[in-house]
N, C-alpha and C. Protein backbone atom coordinates (compact mmCIF):
# COMPACT_ATOMS: atom_id res chain seq x y z
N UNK A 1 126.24 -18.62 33.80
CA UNK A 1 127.00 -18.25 32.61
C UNK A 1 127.94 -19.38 32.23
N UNK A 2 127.94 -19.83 31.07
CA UNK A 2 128.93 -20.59 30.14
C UNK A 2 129.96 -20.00 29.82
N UNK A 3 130.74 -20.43 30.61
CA UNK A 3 132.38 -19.95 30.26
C UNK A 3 133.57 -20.77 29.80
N UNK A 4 134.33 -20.25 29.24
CA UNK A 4 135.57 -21.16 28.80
C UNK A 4 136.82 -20.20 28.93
N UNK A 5 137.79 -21.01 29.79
CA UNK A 5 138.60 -20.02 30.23
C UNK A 5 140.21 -20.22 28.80
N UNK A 6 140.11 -19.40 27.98
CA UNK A 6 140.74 -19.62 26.77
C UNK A 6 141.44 -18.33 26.87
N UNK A 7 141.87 -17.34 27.54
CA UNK A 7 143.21 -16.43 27.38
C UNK A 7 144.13 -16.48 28.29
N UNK A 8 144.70 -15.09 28.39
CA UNK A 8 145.87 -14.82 29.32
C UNK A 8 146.05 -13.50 29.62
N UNK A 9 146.29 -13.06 29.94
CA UNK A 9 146.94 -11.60 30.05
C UNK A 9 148.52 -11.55 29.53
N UNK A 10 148.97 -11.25 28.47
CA UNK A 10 150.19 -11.74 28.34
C UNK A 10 151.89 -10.91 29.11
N UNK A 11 151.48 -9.47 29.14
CA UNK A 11 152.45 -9.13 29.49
C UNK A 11 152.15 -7.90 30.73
N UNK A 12 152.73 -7.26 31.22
CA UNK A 12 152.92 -6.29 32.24
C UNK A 12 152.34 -6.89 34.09
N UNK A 13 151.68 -5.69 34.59
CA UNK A 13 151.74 -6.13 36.33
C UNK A 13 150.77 -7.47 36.40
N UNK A 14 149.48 -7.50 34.91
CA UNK A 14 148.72 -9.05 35.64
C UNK A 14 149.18 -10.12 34.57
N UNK A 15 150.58 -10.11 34.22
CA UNK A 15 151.12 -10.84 33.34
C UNK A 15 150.13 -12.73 34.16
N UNK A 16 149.96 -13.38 33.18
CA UNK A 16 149.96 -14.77 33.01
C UNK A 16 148.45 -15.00 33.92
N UNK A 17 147.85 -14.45 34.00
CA UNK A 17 146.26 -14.13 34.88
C UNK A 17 145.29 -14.63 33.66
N UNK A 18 144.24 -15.52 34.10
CA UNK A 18 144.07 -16.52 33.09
C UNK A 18 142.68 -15.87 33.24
N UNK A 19 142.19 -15.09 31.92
CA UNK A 19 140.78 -14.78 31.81
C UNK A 19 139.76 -15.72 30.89
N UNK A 20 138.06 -15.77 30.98
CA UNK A 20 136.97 -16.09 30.62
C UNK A 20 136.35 -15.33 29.57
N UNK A 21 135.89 -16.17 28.75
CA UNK A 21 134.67 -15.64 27.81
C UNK A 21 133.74 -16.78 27.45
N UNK A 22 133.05 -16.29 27.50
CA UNK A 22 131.21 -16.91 27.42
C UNK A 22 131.25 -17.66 26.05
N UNK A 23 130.64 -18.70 26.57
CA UNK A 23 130.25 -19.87 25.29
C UNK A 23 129.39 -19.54 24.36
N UNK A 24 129.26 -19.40 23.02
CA UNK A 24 128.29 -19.09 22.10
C UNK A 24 128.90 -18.51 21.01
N UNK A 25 127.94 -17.96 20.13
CA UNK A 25 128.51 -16.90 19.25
C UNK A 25 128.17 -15.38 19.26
N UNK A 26 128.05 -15.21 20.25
CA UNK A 26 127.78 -13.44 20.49
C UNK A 26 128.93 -13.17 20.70
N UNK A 27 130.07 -13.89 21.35
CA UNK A 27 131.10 -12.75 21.64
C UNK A 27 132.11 -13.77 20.74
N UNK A 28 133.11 -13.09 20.00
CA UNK A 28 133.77 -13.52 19.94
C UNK A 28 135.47 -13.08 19.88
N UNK A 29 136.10 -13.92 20.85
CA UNK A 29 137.47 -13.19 21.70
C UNK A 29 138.55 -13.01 20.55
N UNK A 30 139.62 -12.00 20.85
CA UNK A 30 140.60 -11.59 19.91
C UNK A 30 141.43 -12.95 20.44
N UNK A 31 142.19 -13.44 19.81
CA UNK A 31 142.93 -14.49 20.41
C UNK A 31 144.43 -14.25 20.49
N UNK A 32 145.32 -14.72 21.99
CA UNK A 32 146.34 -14.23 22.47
C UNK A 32 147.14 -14.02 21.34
N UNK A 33 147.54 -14.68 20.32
CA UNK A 33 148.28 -14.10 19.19
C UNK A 33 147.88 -12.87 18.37
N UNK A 34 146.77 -12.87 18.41
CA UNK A 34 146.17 -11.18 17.55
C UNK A 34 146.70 -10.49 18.90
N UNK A 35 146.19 -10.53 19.67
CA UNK A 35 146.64 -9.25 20.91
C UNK A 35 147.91 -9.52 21.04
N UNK A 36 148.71 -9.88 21.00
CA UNK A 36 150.16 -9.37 21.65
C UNK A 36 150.82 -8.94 20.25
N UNK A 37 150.15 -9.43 19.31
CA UNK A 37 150.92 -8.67 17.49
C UNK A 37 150.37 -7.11 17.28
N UNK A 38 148.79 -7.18 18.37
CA UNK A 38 148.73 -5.88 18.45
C UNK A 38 149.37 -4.76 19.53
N UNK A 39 149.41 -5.01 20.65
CA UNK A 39 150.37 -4.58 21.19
C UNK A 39 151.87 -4.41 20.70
N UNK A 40 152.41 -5.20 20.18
CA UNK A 40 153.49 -5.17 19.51
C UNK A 40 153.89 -3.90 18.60
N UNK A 41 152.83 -4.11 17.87
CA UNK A 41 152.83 -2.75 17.00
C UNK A 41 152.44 -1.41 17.67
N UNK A 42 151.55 -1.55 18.49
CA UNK A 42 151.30 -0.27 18.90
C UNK A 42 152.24 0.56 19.80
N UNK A 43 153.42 -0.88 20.44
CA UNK A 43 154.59 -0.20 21.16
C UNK A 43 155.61 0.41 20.29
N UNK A 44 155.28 0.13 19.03
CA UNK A 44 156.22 1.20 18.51
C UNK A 44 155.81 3.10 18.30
N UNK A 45 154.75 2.75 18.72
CA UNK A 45 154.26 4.68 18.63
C UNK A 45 154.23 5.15 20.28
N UNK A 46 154.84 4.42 20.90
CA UNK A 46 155.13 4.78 22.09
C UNK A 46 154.22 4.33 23.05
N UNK A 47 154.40 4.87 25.06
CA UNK A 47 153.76 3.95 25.32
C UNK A 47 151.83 4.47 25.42
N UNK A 48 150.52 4.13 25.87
CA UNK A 48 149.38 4.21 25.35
C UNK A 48 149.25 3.94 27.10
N UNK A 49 148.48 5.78 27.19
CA UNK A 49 147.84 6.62 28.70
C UNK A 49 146.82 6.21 28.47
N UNK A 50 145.77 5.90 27.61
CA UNK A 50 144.18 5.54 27.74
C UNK A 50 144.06 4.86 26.28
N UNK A 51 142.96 4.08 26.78
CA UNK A 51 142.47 2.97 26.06
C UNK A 51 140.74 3.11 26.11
N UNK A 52 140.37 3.37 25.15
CA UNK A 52 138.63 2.92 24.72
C UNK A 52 138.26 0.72 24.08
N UNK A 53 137.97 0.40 24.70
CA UNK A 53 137.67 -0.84 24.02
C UNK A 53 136.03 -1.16 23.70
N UNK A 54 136.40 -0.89 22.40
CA UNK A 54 134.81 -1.24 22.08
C UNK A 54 134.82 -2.14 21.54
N UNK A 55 132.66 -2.62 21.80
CA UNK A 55 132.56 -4.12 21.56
C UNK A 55 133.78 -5.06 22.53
N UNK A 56 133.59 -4.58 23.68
CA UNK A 56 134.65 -5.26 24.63
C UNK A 56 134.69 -6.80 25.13
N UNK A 57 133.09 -7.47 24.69
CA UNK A 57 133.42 -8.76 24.71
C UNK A 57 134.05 -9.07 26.48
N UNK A 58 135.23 -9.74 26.37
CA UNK A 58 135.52 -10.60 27.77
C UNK A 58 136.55 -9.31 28.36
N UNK A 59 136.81 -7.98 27.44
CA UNK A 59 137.38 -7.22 27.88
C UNK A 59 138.84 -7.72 27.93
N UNK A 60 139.41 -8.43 26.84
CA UNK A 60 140.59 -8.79 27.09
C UNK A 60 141.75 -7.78 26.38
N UNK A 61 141.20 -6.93 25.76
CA UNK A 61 142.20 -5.93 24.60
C UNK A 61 142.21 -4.93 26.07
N UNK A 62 141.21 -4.72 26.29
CA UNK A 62 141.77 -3.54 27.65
C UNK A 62 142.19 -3.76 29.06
N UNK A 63 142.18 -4.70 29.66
CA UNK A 63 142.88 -5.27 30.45
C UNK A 63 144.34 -5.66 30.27
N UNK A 64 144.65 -6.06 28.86
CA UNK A 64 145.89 -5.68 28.32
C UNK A 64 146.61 -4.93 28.82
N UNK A 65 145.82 -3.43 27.91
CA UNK A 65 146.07 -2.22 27.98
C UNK A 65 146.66 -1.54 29.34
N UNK A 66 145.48 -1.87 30.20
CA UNK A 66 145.79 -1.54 31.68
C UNK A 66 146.91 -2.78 32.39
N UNK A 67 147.18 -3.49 31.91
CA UNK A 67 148.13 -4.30 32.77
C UNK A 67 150.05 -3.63 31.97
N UNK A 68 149.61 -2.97 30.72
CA UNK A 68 150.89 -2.51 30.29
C UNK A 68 150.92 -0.99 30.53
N UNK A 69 150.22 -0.33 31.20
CA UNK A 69 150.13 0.68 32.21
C UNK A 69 149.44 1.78 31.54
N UNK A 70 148.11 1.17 30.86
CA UNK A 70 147.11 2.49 30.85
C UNK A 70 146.45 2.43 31.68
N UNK A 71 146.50 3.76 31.67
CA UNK A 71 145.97 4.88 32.99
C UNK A 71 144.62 5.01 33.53
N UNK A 72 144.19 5.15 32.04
CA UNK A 72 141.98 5.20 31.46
C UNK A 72 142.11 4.05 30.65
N UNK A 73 141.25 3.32 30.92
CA UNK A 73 140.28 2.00 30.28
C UNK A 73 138.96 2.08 30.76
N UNK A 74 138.32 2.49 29.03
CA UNK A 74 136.89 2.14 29.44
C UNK A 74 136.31 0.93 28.69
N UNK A 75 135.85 0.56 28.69
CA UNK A 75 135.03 -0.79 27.98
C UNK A 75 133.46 -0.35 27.75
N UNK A 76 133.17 -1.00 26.80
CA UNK A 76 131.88 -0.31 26.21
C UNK A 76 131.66 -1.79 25.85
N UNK A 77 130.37 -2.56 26.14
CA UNK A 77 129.85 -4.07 26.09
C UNK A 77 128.39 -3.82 26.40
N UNK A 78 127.43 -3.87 25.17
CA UNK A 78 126.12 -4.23 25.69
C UNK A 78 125.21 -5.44 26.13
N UNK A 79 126.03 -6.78 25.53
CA UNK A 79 125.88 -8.30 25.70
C UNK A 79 125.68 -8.47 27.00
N UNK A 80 124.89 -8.62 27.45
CA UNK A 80 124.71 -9.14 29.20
C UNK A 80 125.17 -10.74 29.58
N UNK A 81 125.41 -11.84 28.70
CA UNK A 81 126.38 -12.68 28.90
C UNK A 81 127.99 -12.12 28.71
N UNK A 82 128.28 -11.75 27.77
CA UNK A 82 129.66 -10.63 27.78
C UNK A 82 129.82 -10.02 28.90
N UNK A 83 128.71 -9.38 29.20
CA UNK A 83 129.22 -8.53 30.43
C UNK A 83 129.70 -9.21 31.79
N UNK A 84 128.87 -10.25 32.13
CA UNK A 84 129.15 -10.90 33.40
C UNK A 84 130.75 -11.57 33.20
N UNK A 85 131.25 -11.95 32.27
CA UNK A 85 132.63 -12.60 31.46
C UNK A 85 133.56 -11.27 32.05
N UNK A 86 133.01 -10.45 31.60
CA UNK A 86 133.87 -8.90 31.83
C UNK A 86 134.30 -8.82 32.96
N UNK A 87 133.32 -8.60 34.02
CA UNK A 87 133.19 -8.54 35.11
C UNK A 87 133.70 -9.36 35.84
N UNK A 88 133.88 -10.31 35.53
CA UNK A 88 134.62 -11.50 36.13
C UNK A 88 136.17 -11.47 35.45
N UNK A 89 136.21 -11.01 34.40
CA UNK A 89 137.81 -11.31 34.23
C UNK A 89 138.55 -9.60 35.20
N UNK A 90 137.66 -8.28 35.20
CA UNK A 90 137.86 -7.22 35.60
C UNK A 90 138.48 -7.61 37.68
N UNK A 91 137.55 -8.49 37.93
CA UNK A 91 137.85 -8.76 39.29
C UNK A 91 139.06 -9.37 39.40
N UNK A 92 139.00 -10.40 38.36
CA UNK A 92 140.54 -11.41 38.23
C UNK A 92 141.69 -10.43 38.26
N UNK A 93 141.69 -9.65 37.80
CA UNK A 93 143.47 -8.89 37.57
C UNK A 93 142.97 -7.21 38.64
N UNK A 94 142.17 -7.57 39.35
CA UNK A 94 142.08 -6.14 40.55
C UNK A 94 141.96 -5.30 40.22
N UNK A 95 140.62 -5.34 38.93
CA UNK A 95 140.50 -3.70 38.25
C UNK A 95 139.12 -3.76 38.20
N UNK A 96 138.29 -4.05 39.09
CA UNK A 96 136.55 -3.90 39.47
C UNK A 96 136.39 -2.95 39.17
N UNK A 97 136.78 -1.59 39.99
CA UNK A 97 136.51 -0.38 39.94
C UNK A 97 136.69 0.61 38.06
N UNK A 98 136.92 -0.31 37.22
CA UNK A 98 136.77 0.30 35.69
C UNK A 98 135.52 0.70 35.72
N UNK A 99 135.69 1.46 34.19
CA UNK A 99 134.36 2.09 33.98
C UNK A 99 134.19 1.37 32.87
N UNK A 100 132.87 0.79 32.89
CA UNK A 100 132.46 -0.49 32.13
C UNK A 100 130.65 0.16 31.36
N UNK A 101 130.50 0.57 30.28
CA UNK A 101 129.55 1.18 29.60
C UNK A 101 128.65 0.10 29.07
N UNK A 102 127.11 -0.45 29.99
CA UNK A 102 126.87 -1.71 29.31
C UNK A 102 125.89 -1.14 28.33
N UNK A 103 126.07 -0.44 26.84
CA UNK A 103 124.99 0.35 26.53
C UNK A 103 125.65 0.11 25.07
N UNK A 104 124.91 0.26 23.86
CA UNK A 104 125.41 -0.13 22.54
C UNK A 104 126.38 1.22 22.58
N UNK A 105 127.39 0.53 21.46
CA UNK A 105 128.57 1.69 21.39
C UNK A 105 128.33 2.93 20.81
N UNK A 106 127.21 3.33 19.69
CA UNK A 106 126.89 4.84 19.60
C UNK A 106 126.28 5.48 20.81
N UNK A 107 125.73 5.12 21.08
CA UNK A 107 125.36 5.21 22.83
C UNK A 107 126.65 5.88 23.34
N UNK A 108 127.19 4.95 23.56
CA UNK A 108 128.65 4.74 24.24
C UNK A 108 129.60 6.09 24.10
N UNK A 109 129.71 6.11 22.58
CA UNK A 109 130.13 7.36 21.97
C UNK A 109 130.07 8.99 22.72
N UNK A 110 128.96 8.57 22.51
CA UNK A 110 127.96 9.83 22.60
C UNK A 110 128.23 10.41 24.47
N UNK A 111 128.29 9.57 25.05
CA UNK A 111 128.24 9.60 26.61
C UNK A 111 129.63 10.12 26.76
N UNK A 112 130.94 9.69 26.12
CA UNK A 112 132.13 9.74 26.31
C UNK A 112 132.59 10.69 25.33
N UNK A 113 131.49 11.59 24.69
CA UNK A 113 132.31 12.87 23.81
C UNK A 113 132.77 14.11 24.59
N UNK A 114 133.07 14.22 25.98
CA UNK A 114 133.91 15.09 26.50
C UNK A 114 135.58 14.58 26.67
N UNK A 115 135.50 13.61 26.18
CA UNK A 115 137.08 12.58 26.85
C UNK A 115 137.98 12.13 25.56
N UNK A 116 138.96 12.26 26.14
CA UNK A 116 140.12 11.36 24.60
C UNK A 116 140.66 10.73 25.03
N UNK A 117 141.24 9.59 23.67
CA UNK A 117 141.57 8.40 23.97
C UNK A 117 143.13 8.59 22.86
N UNK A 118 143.88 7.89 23.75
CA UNK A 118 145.27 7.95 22.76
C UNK A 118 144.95 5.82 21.69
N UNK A 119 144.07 5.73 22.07
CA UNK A 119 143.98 4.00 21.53
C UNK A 119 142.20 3.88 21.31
N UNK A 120 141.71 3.79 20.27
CA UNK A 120 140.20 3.01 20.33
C UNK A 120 140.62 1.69 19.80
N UNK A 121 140.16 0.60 20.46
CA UNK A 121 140.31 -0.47 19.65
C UNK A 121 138.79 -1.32 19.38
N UNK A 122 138.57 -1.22 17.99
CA UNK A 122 136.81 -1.62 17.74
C UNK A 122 136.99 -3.46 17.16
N UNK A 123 136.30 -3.78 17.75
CA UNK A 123 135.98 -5.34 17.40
C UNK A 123 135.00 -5.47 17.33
N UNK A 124 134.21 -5.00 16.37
CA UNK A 124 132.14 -5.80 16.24
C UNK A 124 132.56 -6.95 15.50
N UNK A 125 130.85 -7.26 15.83
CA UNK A 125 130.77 -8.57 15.07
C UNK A 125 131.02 -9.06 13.51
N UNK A 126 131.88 -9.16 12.51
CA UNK A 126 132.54 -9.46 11.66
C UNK A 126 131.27 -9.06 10.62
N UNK A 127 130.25 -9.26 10.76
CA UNK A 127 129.20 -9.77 9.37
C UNK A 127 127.93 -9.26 9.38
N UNK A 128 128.22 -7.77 10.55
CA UNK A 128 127.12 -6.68 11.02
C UNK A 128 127.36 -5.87 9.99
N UNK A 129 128.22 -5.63 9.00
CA UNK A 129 128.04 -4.36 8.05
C UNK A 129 128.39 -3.11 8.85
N UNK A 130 129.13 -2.64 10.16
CA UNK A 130 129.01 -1.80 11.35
C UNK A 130 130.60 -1.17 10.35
N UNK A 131 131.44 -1.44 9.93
CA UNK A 131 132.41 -0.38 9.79
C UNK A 131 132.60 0.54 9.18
N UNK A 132 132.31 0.67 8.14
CA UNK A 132 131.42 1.81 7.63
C UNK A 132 131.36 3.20 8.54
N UNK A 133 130.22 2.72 9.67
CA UNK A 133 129.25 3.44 10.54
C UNK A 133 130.84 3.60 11.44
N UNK A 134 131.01 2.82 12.08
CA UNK A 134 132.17 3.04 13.03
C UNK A 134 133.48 4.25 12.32
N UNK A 135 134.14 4.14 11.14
CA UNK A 135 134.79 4.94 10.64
C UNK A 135 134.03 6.55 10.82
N UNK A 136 132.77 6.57 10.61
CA UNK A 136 132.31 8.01 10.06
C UNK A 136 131.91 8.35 11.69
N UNK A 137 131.51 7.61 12.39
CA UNK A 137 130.76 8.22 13.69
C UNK A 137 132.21 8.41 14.56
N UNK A 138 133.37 7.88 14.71
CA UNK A 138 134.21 7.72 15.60
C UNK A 138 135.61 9.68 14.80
N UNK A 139 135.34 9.20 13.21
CA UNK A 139 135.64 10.10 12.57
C UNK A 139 135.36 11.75 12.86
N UNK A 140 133.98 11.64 13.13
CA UNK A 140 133.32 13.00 13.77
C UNK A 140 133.63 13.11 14.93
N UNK A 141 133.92 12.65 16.06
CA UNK A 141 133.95 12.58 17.29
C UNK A 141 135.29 12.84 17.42
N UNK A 142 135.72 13.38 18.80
CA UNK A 142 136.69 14.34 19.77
C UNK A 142 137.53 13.03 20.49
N UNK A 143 137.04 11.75 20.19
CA UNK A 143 137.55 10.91 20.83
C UNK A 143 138.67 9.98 20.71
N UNK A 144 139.25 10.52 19.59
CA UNK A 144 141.16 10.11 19.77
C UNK A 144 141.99 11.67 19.71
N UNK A 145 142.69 11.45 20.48
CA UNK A 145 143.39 12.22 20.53
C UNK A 145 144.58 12.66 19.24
N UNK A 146 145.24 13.88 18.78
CA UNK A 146 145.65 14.31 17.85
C UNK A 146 146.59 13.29 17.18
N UNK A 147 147.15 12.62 17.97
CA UNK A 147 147.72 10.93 17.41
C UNK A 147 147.60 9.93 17.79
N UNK A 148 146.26 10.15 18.35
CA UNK A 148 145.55 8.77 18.67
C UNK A 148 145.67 7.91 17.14
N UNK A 149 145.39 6.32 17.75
CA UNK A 149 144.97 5.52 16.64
C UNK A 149 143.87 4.59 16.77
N UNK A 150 143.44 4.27 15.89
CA UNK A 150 142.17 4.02 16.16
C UNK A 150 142.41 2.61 15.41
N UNK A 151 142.22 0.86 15.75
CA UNK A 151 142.68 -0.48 15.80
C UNK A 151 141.42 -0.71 15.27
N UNK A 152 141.42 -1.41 13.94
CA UNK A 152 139.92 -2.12 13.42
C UNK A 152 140.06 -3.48 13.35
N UNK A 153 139.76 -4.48 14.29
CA UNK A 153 139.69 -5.61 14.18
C UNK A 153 138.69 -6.30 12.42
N UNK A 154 138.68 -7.05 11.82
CA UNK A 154 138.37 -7.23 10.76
C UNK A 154 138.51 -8.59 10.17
N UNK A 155 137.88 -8.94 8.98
CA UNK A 155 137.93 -10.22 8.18
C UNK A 155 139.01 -10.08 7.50
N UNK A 156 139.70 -10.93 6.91
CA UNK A 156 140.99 -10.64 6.40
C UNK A 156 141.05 -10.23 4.89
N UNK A 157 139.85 -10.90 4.48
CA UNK A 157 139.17 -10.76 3.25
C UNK A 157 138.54 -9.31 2.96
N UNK A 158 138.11 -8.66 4.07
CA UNK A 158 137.87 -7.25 3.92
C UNK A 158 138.74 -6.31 3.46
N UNK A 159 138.14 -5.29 2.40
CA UNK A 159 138.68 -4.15 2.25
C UNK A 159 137.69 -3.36 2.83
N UNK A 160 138.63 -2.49 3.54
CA UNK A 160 137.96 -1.28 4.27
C UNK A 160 138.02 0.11 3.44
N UNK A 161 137.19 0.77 3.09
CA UNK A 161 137.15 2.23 2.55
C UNK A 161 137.54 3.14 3.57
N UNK A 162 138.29 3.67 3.70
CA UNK A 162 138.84 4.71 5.23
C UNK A 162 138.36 5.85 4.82
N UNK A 163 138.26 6.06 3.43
CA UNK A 163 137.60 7.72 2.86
C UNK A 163 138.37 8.83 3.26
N UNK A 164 138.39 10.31 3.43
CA UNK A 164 139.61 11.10 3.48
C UNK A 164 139.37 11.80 5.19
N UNK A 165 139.02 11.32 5.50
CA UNK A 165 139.09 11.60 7.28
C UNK A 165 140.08 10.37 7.46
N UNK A 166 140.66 9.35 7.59
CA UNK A 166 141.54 8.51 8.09
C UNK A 166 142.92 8.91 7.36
N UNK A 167 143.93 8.39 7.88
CA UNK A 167 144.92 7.81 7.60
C UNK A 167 145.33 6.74 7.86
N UNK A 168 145.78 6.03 6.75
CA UNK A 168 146.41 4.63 6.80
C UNK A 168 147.74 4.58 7.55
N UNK A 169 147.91 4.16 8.91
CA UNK A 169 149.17 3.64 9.17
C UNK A 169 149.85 2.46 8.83
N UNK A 170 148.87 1.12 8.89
CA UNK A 170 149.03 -0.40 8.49
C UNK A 170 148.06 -1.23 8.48
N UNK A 171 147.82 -2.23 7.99
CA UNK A 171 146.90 -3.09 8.26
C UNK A 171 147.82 -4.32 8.37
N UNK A 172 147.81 -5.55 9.18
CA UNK A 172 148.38 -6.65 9.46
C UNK A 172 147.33 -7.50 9.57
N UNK A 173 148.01 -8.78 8.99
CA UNK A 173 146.97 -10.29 8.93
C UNK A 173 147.19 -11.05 9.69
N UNK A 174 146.36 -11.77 10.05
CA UNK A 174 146.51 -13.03 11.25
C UNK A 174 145.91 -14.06 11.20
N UNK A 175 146.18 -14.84 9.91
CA UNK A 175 144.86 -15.58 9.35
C UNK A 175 143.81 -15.19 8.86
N UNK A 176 142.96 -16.01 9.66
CA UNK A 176 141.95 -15.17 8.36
C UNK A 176 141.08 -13.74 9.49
N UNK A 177 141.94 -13.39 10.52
CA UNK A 177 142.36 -11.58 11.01
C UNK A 177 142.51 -10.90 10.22
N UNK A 178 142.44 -9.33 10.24
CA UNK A 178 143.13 -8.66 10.02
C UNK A 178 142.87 -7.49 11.10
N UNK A 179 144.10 -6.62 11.32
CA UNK A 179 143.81 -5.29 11.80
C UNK A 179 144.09 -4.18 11.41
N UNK A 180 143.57 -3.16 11.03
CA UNK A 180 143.63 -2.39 10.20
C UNK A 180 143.76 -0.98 11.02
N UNK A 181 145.32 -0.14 11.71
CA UNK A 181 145.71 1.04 12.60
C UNK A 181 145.35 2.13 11.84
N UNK A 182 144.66 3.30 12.46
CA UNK A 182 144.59 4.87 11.97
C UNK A 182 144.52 5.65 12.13
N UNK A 183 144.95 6.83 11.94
CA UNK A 183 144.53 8.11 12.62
C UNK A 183 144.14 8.80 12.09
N UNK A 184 143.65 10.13 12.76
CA UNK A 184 142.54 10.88 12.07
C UNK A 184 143.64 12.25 11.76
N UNK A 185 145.17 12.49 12.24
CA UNK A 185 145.99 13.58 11.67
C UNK A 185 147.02 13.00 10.67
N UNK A 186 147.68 13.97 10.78
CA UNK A 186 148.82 14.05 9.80
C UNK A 186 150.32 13.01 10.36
N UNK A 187 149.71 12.52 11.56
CA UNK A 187 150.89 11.08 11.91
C UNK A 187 151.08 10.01 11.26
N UNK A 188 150.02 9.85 10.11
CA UNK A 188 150.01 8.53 9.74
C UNK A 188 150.27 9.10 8.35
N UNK A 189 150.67 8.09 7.33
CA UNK A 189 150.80 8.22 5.88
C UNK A 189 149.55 7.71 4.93
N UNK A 190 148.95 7.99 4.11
CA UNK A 190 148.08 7.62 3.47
C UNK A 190 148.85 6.34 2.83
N UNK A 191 148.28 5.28 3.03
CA UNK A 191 148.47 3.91 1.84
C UNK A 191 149.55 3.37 2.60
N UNK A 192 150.43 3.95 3.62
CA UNK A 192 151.63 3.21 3.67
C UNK A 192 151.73 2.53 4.85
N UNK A 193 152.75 1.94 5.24
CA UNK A 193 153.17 1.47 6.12
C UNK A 193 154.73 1.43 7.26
N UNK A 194 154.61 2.99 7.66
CA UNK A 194 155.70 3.57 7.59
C UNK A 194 155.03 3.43 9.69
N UNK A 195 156.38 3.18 9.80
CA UNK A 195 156.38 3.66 11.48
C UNK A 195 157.40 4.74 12.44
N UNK A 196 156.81 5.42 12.86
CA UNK A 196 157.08 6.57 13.43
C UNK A 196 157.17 6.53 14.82
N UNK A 197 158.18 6.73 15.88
CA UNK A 197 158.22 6.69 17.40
C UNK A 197 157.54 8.43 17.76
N UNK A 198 156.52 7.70 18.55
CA UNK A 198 155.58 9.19 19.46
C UNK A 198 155.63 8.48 20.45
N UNK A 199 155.19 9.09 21.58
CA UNK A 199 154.16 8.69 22.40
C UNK A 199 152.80 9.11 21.87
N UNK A 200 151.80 8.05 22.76
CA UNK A 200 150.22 7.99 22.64
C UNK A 200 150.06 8.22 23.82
N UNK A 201 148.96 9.50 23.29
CA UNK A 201 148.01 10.30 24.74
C UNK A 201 147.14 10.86 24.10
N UNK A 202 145.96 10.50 25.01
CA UNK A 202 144.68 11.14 23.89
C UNK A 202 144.49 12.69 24.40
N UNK A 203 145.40 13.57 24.73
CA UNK A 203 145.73 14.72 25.17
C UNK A 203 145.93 15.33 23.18
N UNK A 204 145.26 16.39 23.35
CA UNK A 204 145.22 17.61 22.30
C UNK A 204 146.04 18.43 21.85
């Protein structure tokens, strides 16, 4: 495997733990400034018991997660160069034992519709046409919890249609990033960008 060791873990118990992702263009990593602006924001809705990371790539959004003390992290990665990256950054910060789904993410879905998540965070590939599909399939599903939020990694240039199952909490830019936070209740405001202190638990 072709690796390039280009992150970090930035904050909590595997603070400064230097993770891998695979050379090419199949995966491509959130970079330490998108993740800690996302974390950032998401510490304002309190702190986040479980984490779903889909399209998990080098698994660096949920290793995050779990190093700032979520509880459940699952990772969902069907890339078998991705995966070995995973697996190797999962050993690096002493979290082997995750539950790591190497199976496409409706797949993925589908396997994990008894469970909730107080955080999904989705990163496909930018220029798959997949969000759409991700809004309506994740929309139907049991799998954020009543103020869960659900993190759309994105082109910056994108407008996303959320349609009337979402709510808009925010969308933030990061160049030519964007991420676009939501939930599926009445926590979030339609259109706005209003922030509210909860805690996140994908508890009902």
């Amino acid at each position: 495997m072709g690796v390039v060791m280009c992150m970090r873990v930035i904050a909590g118990k595997a603070k400064g733990r230097k993770l891998v992702a695979p050379r090419g263009f199949s995966v491509r990593p959130t970079s330490d400034k998108v993740k800690g602006a996302v974390f950032n924001v998401l510490a304002q809705y309190g702190p986040i018991d479980s984490f779903l990371d889909l399209f998990a790539g080098s698994g660096a959004m949920g290793i995050e997660a779990w190093s700032r003390g979520a509880t459940k992290v699952v990772f969902v990665e069907k890339d078998r160069i991705a995966q070995r990256a995973l697996r190797t950054n999962l050993e690096t910060v002493g979290l082997s034992d995750a539950t790591v789904l190497p199976v496409d993410w409706q797949v993925a879905l589908r396997r994990l519709d008894n469970q909730s998540f107080a955080v999904i965070y989705a990163d496909p590939p930018f220029y798959a046409g997949l969000y759409p599909l991700i809004l309506t399939e994740i929309g139907k599903s049991r799998l954020l919890g009543a103020r869960g939020i659900l993190c759309l990694e994105h082109p910056q240039r994108l407008e996303l249609d959320i349609g009337d199952e979402w709510e808009l909490l925010k969308t933030k830019s990061y160049g030519d990033t964007a991420v676009t936070y939501l939930t599926p209740g009445a926590f979030g405001t339609k259109g706005g960008d209003e922030d509210e202190q909860s805690g996140l638990s994908g508890e009902f």
